[in-house]
Structure formats: C-alpha cells, structure tokens
Protein backbone atom coordinates (compact mmCIF):
# COMPACT_ATOMS: atom_id res chain seq x y z
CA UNK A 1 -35.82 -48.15 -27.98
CA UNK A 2 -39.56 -49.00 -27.60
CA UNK A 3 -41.69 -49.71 -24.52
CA UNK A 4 -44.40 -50.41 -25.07
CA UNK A 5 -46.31 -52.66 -23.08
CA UNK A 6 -43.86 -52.47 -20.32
CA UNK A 7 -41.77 -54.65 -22.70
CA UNK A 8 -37.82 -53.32 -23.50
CA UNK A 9 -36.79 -53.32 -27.19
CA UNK A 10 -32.95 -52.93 -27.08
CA UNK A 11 -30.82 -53.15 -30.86
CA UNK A 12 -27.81 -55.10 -30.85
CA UNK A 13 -24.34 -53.12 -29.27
CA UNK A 14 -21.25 -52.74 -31.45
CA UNK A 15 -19.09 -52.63 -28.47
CA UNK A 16 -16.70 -50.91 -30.08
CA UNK A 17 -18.69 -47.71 -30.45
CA UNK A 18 -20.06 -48.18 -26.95
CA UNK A 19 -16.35 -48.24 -25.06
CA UNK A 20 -15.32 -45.00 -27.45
CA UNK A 21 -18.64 -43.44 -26.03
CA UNK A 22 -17.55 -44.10 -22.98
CA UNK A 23 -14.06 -42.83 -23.39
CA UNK A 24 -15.01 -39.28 -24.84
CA UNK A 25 -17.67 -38.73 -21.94
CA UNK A 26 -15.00 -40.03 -19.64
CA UNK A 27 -12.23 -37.49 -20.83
CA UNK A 28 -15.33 -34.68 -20.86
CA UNK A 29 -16.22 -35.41 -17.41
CA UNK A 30 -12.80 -35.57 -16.44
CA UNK A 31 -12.14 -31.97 -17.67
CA UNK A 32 -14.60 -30.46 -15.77
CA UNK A 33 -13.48 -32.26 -12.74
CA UNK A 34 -10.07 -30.75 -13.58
CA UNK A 35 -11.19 -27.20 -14.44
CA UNK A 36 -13.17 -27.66 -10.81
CA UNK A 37 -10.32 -28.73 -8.96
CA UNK A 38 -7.76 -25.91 -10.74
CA UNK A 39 -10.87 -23.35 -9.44
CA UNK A 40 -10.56 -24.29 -5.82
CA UNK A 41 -6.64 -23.15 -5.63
CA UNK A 42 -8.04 -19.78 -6.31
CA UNK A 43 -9.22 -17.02 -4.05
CA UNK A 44 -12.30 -17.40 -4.30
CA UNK A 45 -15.57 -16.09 -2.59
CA UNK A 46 -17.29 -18.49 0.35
CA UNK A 47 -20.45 -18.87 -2.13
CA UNK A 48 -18.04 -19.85 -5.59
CA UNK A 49 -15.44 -22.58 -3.77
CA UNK A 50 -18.76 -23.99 -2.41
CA UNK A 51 -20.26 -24.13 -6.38
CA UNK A 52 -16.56 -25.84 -7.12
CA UNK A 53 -16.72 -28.31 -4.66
CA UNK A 54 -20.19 -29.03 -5.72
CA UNK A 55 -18.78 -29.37 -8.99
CA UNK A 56 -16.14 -31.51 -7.84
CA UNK A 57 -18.77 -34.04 -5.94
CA UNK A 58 -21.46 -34.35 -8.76
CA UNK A 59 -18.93 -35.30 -11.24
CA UNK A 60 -17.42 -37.76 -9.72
CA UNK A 61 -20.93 -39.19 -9.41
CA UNK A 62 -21.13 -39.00 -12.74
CA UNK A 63 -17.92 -41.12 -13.12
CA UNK A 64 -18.91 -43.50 -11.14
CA UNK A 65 -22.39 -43.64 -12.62
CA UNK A 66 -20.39 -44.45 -16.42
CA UNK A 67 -18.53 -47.18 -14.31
CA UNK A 68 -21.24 -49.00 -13.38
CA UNK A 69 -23.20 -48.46 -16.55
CA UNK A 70 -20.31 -49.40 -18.42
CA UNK A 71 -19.60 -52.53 -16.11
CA UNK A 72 -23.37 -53.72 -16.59
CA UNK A 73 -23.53 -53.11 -20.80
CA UNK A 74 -19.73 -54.53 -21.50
CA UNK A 75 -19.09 -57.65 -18.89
C-alpha cells in the first residue's frame, strides 16, 4: 500500500482470500476468548480472574473490530 502524498494506493481484493482471512483470525480470536472464559471457572487469585476478564473484554473488541472491518471491505 503506498501513501504518499496523502493519496491511498489499495491492489485489487480476491475476496475469497479476504473472507478465509477473516475466518482463521475469527476461529484464533475465538480460542482465546474460550481459553479466557474456561480460566474464569477456576480458583483463581483476585489479580488473575481480573487479567481473564480483561482478556475476555479486549477480545471481543477485537471481534467486533473484524465485523466491522469485514462489513466495510466485503458489502
């Protein structure tokens, strides 16, 4: 991608790759969402089920951040 002079040089999508992308980051992100979630039914310390729910919060920022990116680059 190149930007210069404030102008946006994009190459052309193959969609196909773009929704796989998109799947596999999905399915990541929803593992550690999983793994957080699986963390917070143990005994933990105060300071770690804080971390997990942190954990918890940021990635499903993250999924809704591929959402809208995906929305935008594929409607």
């Amino acid at each position: 991608m190149n930007t210069q002079r404030g102008v946006l040089h994009c190459r052309v999508m193959d969609e196909d790759k773009v929704r796989k992308w998109v799947h596999d980051l999905n399915n990541r992100v929803g593992m550690v969402l999983a793994n957080a979630e699986l963390m917070q039914l143990e005994k933990l310390p105060p300071k770690a089920f804080e971390r997990t729910k942190l954990i918890e919060e940021k990635t499903l920022e993250i999924r809704q951040l591929i959402r809208e990116m995906t929305n935008h680059l594929l409607e």
